[in-house]
C-alpha atoms as a PDB file:
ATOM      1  CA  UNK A   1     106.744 119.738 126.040  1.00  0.00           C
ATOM      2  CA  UNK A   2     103.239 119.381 126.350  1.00  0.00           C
ATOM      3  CA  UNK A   3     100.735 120.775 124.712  1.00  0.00           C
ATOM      4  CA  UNK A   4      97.106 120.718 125.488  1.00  0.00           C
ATOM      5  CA  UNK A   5      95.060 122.695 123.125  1.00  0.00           C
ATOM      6  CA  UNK A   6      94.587 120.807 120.021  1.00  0.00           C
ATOM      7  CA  UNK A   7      90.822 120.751 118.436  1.00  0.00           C
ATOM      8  CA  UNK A   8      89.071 119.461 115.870  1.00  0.00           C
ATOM      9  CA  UNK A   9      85.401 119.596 114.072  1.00  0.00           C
ATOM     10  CA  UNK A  10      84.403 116.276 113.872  1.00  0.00           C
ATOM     11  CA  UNK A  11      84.985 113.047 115.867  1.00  0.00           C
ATOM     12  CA  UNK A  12      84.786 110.805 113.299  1.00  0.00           C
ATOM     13  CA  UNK A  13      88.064 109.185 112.416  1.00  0.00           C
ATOM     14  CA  UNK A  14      88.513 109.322 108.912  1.00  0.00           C
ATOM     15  CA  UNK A  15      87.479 113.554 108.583  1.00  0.00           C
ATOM     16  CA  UNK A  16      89.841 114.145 112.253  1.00  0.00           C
ATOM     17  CA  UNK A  17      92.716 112.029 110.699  1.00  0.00           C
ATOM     18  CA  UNK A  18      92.429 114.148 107.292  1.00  0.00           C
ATOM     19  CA  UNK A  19      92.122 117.619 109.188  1.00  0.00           C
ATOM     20  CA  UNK A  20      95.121 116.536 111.666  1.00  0.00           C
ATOM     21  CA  UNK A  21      97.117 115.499 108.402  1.00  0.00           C
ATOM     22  CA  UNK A  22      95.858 117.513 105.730  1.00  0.00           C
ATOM     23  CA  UNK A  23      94.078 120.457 107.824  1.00  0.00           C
ATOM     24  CA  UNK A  24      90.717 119.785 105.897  1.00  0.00           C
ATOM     25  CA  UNK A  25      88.313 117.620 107.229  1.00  0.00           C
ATOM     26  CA  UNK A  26      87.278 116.470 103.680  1.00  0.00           C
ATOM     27  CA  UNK A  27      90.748 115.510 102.524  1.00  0.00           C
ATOM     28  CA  UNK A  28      92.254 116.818  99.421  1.00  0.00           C
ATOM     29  CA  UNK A  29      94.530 119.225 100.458  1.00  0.00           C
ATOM     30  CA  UNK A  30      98.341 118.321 100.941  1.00  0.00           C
ATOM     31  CA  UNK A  31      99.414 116.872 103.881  1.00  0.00           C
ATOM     32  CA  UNK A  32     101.794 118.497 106.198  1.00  0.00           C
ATOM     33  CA  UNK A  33     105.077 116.149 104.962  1.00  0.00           C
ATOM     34  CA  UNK A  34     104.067 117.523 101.504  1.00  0.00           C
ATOM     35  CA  UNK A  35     103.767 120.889 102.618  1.00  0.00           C
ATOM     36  CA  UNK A  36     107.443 120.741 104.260  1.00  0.00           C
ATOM     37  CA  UNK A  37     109.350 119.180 101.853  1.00  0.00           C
ATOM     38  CA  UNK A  38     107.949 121.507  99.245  1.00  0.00           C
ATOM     39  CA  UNK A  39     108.620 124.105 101.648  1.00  0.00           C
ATOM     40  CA  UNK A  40     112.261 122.940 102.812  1.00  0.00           C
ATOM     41  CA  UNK A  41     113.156 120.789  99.897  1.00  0.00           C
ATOM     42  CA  UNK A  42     114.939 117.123 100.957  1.00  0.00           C
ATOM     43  CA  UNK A  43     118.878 116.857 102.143  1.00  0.00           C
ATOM     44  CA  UNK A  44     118.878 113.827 100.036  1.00  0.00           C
ATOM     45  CA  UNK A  45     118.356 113.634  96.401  1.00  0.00           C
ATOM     46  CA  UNK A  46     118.091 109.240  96.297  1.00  0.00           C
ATOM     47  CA  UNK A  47     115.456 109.159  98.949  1.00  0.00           C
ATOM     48  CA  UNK A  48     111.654 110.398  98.900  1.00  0.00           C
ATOM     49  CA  UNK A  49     111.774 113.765 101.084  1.00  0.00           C
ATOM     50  CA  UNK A  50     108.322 112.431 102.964  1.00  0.00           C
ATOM     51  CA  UNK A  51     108.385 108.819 104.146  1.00  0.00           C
ATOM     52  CA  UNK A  52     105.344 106.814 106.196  1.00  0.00           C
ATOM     53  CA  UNK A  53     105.704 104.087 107.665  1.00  0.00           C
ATOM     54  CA  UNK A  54     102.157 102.755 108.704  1.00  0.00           C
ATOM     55  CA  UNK A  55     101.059  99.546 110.228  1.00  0.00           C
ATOM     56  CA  UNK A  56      99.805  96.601 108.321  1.00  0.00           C
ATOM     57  CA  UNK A  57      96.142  98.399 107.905  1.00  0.00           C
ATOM     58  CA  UNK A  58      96.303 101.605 106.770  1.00  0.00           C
ATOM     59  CA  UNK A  59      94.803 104.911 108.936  1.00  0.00           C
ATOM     60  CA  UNK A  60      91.631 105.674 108.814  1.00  0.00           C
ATOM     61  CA  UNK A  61      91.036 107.382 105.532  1.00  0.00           C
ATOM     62  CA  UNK A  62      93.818 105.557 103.929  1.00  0.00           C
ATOM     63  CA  UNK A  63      96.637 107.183 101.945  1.00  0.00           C
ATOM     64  CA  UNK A  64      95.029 109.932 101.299  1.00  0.00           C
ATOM     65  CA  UNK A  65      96.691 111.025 105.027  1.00  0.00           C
ATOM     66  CA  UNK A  66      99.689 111.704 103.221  1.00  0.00           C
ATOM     67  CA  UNK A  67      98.527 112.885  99.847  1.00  0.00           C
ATOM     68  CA  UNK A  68     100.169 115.645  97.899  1.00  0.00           C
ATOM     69  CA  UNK A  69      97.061 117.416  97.051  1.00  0.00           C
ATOM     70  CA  UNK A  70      97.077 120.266  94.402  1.00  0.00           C
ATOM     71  CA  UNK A  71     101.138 120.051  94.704  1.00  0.00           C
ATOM     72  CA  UNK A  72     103.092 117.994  92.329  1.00  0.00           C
ATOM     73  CA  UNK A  73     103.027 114.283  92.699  1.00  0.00           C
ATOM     74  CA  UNK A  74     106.725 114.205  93.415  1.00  0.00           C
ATOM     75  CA  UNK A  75     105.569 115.459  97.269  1.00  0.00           C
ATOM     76  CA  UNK A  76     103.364 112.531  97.942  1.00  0.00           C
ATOM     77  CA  UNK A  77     104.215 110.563 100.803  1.00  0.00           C
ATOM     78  CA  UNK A  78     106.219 107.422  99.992  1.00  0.00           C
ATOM     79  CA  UNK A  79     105.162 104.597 102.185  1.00  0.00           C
ATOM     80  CA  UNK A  80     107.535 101.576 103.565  1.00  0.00           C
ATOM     81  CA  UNK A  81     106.045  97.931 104.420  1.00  0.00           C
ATOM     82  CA  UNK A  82     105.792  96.627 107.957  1.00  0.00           C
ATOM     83  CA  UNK A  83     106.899  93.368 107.236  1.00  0.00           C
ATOM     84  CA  UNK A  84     109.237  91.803 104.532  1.00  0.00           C
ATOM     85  CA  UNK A  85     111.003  94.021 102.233  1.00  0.00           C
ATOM     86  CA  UNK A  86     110.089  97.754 103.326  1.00  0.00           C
ATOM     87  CA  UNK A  87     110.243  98.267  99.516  1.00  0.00           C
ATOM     88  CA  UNK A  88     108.977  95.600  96.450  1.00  0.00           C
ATOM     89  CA  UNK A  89     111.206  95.397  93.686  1.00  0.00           C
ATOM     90  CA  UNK A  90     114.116  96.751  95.309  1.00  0.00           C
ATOM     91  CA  UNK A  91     116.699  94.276  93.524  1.00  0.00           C
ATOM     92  CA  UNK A  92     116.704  93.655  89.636  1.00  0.00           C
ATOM     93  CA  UNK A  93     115.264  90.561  88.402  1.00  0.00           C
ATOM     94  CA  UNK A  94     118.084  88.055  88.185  1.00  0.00           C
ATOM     95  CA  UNK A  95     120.660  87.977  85.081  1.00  0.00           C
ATOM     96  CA  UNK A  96     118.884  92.047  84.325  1.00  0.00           C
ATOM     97  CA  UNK A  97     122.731  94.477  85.633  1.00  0.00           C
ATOM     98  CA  UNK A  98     122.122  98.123  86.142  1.00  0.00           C
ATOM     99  CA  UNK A  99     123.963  99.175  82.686  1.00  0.00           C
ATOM    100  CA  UNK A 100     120.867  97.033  81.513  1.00  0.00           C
ATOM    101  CA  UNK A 101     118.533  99.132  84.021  1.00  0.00           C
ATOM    102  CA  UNK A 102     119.959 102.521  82.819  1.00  0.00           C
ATOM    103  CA  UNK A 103     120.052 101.688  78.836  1.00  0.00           C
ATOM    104  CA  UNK A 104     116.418 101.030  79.470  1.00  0.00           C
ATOM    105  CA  UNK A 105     115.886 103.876  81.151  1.00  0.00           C
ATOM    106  CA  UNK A 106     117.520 106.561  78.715  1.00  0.00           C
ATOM    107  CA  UNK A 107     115.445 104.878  75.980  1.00  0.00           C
ATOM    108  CA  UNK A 108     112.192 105.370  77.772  1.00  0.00           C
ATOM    109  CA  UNK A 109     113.152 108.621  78.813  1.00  0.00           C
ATOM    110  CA  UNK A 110     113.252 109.492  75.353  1.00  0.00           C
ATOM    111  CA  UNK A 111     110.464 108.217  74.207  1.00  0.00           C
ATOM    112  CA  UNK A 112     108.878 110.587  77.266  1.00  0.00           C
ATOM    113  CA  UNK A 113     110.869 113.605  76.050  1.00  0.00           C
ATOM    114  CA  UNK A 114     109.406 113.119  72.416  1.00  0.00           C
ATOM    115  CA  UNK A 115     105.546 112.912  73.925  1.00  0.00           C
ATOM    116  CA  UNK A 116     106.148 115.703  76.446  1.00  0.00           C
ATOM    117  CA  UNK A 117     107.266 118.043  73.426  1.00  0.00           C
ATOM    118  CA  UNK A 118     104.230 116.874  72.178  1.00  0.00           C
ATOM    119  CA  UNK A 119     102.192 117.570  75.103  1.00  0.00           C
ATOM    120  CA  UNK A 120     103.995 120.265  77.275  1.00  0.00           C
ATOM    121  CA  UNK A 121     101.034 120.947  79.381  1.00  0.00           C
ATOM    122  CA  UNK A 122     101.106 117.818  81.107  1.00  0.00           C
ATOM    123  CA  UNK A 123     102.588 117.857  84.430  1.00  0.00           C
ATOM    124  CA  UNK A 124     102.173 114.314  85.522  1.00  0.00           C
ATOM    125  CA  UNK A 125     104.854 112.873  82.689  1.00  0.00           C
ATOM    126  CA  UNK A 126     107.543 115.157  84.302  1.00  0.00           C
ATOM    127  CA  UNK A 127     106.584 113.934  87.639  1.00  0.00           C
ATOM    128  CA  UNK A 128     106.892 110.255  86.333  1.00  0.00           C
ATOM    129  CA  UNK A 129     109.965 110.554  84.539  1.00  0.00           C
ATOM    130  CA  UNK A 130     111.735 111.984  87.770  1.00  0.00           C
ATOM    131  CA  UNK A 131     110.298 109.136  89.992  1.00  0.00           C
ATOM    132  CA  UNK A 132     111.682 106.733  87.294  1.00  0.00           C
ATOM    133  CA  UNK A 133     114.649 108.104  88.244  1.00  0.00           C
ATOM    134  CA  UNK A 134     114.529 108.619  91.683  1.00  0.00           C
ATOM    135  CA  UNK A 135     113.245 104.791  91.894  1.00  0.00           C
ATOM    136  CA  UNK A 136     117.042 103.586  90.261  1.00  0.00           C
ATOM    137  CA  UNK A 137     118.617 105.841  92.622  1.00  0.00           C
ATOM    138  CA  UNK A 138     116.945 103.964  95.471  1.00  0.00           C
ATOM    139  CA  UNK A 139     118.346 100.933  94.362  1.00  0.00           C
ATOM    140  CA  UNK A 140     121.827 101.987  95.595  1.00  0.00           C
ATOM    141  CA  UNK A 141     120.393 104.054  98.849  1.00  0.00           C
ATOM    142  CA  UNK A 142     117.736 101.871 100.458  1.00  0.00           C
ATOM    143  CA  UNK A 143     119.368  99.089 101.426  1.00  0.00           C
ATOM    144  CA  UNK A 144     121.972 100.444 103.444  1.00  0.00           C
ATOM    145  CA  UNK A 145     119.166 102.947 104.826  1.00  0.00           C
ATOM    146  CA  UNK A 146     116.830 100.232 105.932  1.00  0.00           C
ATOM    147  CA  UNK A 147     119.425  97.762 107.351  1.00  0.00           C
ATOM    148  CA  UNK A 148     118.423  97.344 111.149  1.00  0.00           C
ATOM    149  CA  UNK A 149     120.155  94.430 111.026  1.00  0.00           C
ATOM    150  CA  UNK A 150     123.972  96.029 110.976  1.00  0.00           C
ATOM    151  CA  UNK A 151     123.036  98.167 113.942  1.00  0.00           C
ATOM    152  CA  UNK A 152     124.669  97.165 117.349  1.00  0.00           C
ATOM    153  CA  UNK A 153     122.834  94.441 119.358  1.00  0.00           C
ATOM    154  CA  UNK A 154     122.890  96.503 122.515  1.00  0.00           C
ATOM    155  CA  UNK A 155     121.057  99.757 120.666  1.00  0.00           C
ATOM    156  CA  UNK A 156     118.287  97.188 119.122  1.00  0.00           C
ATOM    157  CA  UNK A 157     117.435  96.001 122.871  1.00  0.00           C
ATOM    158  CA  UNK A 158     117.251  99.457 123.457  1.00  0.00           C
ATOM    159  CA  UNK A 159     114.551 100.138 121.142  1.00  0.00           C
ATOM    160  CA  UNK A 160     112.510  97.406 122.181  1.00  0.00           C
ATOM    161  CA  UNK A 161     113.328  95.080 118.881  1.00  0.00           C
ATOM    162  CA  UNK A 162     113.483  91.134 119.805  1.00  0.00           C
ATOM    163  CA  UNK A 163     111.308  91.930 122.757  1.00  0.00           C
ATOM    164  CA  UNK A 164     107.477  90.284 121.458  1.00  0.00           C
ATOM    165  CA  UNK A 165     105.678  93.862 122.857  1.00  0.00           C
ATOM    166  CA  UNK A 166     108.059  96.610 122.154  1.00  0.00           C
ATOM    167  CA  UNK A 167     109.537  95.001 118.435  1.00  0.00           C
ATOM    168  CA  UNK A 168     107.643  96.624 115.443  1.00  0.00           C
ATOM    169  CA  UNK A 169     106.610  99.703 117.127  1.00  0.00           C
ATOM    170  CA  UNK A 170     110.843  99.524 117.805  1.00  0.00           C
ATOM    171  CA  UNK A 171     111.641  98.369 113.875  1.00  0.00           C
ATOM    172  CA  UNK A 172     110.063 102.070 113.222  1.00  0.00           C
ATOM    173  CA  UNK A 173     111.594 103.922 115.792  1.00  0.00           C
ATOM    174  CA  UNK A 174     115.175 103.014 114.518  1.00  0.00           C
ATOM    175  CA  UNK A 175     114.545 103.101 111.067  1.00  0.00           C
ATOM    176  CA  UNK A 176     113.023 106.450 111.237  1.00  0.00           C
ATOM    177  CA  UNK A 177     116.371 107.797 112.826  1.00  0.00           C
ATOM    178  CA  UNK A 178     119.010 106.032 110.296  1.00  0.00           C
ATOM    179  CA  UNK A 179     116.515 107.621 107.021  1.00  0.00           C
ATOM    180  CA  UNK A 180     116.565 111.194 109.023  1.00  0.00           C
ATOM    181  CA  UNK A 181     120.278 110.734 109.251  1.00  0.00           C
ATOM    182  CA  UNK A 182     120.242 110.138 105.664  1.00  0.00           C
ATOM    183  CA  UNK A 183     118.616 113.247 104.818  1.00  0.00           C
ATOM    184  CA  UNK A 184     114.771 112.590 104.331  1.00  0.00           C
ATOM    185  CA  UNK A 185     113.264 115.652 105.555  1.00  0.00           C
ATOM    186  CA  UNK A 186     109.687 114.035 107.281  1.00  0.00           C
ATOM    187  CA  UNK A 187     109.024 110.904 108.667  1.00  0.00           C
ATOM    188  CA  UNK A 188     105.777 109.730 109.644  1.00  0.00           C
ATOM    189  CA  UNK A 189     105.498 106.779 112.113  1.00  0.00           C
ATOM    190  CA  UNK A 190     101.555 105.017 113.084  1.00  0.00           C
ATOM    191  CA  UNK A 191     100.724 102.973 115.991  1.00  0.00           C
ATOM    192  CA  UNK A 192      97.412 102.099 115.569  1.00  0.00           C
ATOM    193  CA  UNK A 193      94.537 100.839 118.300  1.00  0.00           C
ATOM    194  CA  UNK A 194      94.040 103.499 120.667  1.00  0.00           C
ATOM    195  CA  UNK A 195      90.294 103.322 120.281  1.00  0.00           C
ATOM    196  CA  UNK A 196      89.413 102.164 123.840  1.00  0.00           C
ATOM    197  CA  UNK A 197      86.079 102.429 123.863  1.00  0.00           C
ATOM    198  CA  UNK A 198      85.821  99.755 126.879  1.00  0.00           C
ATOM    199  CA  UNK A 199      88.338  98.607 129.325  1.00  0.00           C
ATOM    200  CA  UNK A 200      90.734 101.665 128.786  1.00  0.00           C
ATOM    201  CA  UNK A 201      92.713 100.844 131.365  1.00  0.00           C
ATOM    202  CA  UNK A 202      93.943  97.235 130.111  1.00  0.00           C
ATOM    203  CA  UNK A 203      93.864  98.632 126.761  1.00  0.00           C
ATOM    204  CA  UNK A 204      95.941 101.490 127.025  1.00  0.00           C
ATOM    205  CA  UNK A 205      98.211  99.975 129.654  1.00  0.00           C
ATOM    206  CA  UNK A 206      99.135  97.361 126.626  1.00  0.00           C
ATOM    207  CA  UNK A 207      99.546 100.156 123.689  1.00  0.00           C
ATOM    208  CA  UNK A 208     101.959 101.865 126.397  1.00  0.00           C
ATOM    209  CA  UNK A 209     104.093  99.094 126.928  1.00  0.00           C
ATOM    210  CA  UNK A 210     104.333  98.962 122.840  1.00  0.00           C
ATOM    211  CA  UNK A 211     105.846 102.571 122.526  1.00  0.00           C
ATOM    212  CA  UNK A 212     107.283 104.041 125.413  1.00  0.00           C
ATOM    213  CA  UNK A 213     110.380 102.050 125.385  1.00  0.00           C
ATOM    214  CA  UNK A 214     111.168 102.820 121.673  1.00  0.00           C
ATOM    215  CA  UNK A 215     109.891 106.696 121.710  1.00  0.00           C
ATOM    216  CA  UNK A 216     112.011 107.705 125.040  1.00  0.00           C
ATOM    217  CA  UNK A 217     115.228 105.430 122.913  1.00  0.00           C
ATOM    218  CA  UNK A 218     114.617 107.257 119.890  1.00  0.00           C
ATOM    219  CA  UNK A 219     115.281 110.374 122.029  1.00  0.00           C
ATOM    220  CA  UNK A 220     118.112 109.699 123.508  1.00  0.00           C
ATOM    221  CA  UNK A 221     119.547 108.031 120.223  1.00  0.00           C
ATOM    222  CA  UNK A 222     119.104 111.402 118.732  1.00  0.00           C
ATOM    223  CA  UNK A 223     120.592 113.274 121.016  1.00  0.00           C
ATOM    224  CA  UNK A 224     123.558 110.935 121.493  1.00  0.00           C
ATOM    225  CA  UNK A 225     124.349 111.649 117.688  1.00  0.00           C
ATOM    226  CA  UNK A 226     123.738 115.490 117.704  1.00  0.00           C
ATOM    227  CA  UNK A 227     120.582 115.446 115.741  1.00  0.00           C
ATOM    228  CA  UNK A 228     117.970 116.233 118.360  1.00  0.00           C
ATOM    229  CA  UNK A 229     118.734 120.470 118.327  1.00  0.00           C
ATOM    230  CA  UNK A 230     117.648 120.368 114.775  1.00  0.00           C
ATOM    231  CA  UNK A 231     115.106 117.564 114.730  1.00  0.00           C
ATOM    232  CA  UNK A 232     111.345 118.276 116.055  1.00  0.00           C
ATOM    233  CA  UNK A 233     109.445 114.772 117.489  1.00  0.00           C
ATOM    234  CA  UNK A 234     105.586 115.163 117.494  1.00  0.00           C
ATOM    235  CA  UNK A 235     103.247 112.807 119.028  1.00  0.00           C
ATOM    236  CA  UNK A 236      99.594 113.269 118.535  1.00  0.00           C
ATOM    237  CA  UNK A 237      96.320 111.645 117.938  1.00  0.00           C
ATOM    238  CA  UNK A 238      93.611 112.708 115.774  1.00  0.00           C
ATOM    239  CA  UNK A 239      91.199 113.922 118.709  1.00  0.00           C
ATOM    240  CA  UNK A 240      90.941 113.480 122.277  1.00  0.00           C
ATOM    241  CA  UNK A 241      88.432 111.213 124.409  1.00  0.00           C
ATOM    242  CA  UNK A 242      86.341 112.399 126.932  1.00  0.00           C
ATOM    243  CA  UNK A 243      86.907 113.443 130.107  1.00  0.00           C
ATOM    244  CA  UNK A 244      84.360 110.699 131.990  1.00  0.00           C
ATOM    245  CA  UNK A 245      84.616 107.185 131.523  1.00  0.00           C
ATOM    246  CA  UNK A 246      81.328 105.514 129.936  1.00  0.00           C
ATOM    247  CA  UNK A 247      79.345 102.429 131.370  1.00  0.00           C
ATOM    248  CA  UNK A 248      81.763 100.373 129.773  1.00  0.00           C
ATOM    249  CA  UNK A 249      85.176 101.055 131.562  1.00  0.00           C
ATOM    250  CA  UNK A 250      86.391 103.460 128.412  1.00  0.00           C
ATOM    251  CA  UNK A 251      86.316 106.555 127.040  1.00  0.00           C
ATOM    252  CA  UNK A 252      84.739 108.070 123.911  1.00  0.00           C
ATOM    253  CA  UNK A 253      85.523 110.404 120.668  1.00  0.00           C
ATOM    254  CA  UNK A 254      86.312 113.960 122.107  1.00  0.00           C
ATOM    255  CA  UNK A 255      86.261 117.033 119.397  1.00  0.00           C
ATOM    256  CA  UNK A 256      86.933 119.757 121.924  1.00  0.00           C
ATOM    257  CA  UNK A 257      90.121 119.394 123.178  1.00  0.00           C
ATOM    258  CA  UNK A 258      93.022 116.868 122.393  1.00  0.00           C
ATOM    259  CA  UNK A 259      97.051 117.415 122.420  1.00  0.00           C
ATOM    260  CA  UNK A 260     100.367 117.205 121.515  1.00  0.00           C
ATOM    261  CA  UNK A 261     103.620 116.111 122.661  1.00  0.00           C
ATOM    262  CA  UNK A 262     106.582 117.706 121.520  1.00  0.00           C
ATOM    263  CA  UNK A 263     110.473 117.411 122.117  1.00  0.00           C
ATOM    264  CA  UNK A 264     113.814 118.688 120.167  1.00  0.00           C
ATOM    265  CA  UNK A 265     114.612 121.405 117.409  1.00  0.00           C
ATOM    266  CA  UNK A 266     114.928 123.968 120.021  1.00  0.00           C
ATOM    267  CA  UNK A 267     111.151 123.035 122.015  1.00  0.00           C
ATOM    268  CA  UNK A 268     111.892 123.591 125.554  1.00  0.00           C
ATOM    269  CA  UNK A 269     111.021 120.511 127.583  1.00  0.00           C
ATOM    270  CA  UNK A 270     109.369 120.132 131.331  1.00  0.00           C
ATOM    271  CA  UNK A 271     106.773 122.488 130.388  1.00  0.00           C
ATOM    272  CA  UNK A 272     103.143 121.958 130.113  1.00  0.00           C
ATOM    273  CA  UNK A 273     101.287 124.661 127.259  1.00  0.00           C
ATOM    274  CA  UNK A 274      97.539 125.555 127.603  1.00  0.00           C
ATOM    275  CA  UNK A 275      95.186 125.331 130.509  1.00  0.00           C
ATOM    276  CA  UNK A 276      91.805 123.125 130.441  1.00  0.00           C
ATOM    277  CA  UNK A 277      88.768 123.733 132.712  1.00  0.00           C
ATOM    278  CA  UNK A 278      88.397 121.383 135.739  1.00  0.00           C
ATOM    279  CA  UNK A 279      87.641 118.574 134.073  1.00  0.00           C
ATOM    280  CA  UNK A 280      90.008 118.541 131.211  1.00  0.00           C
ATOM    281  CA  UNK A 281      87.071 118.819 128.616  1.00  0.00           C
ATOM    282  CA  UNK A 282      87.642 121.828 127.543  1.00  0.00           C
ATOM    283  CA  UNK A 283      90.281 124.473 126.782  1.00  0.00           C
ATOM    284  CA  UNK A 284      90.605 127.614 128.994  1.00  0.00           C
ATOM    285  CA  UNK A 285      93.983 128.991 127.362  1.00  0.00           C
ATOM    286  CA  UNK A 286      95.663 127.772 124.963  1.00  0.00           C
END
């Protein structure tokens, strides 16, 4: 399903990433995977509810795209590394067992329990203390979560991952569906570089080839398993580009009218939503 209707106030990146995110401009406010775990809870108690997974740079505007806001800290997004372990210090140091781990734990716990007696009106220890927790629970969830490497050969060509244009863009596709078939409630996935300000053709044409294959597998991979009817897919940038290509073969920022692709949880597909004028600058009903 297509949707073309989104807007925004300012074409700056940073302010149109926080308002698509967070919707405030400014930043500050809790991001939408904050908002819906908070909202929905998580179906899995050892994994963060809200999970990113961005590219080696951050977004524009940095983590605060997936900030908590004035919601407890246990709603921030929780990101995952491109490359190497999607998660430091997810093994023990060596000769250190998890009865070690735990003893630790309960003895720093108390410790926290005596100070928060102490000083009831502060929020963040609670919210530490639990991600202590939550952090040892990891331990024995992650791995098996983030282990691409057990998957059948034939469903990682699928996805794109081997293949030098289609591989990390893939890596995310597939790990996104094994953590939403564990139970984390949002997933947010980045694929950076769609700033063609020049040559938009070439440039595009190369960011296509990077995420078509693994967007249209991750559909039917969902779908094949039953989870599509109850999980919603949303593509979307954080504006639009204008309607006329500039002296230099690309296109610019564009506040006025952007959109959205949509597809599962009930959306019906084939269908195009909102109408633009001629030149698809503007929006004549959304």
């Amino acid at each position: 399903c297509f949707f073309r209707g989104c807007q925004v106030d300012s074409v700056n990146h940073p302010t149109a990433m926080y308002q698509m995110n967070c919707g405030n401009r400014f930043g500050g406010d809790p991001a939408l995977g904050s908002w819906v775990t908070y909202g929905l809870g998580s179906e899995n108690q050892d994994l963060p509810g809200f999970i990113v997974l961005p590219e080696l740079s951050y977004p524009q505007g940095g983590s605060a795209n997936w900030n908590n806001g004035y919601l407890p800290a246990h709603y921030q997004g929780t990101t995952l590394r491109p490359k190497g372990s999607p998660i430091l210090d997810l093994q023990p140091p060596e000769g250190v067992t998890r009865d070690t781990q735990r003893a630790n734990l309960d003895l720093l716990e108390e410790f926290n329990r005596r100070h928060q007696r102490e000083y009831p009106d502060y929020k963040e220890l609670a919210v530490r203390m639990e991600s202590y927790e939550l952090a040892f629970r990891m331990q024995m969830e992650i791995p098996n979560a983030i282990d691409i490497d057990s998957e059948p050969e034939k469903l990682k060509e699928e996805y794109g991952i081997g293949q030098t244009d289609t591989d990390a863009f893939g890596h995310k596709c597939l790990l996104a569906r094994k953590l939403a078939e564990k139970g984390v409630r949002f997933l947010q996935l980045y694929a950076g570089s769609w700033d063609s300000h020049d040559y938009i053709k070439l440039a595009h044409g190369n960011l296509i080839r990077q995420v078509d294959k693994p967007i249209a597998t991750l559909i039917r991979d969902l779908k094949r398993r039953g989870m599509l009817d109850d999980t919603l897919i949303v593509w979307c940038g954080e504006f639009g580009r204008t309607p006329k290509i500039n002296s230099a073969s690309g296109r610019d920022h564009w506040a006025t009218l952007g959109f959205a692709i949509m597809a599962g949880a009930g959306v019906p597909g084939g269908q195009v939503l909102g109408q633009t004028d001629a030149e698809g600058g503007h929006v004549t009903r959304a």
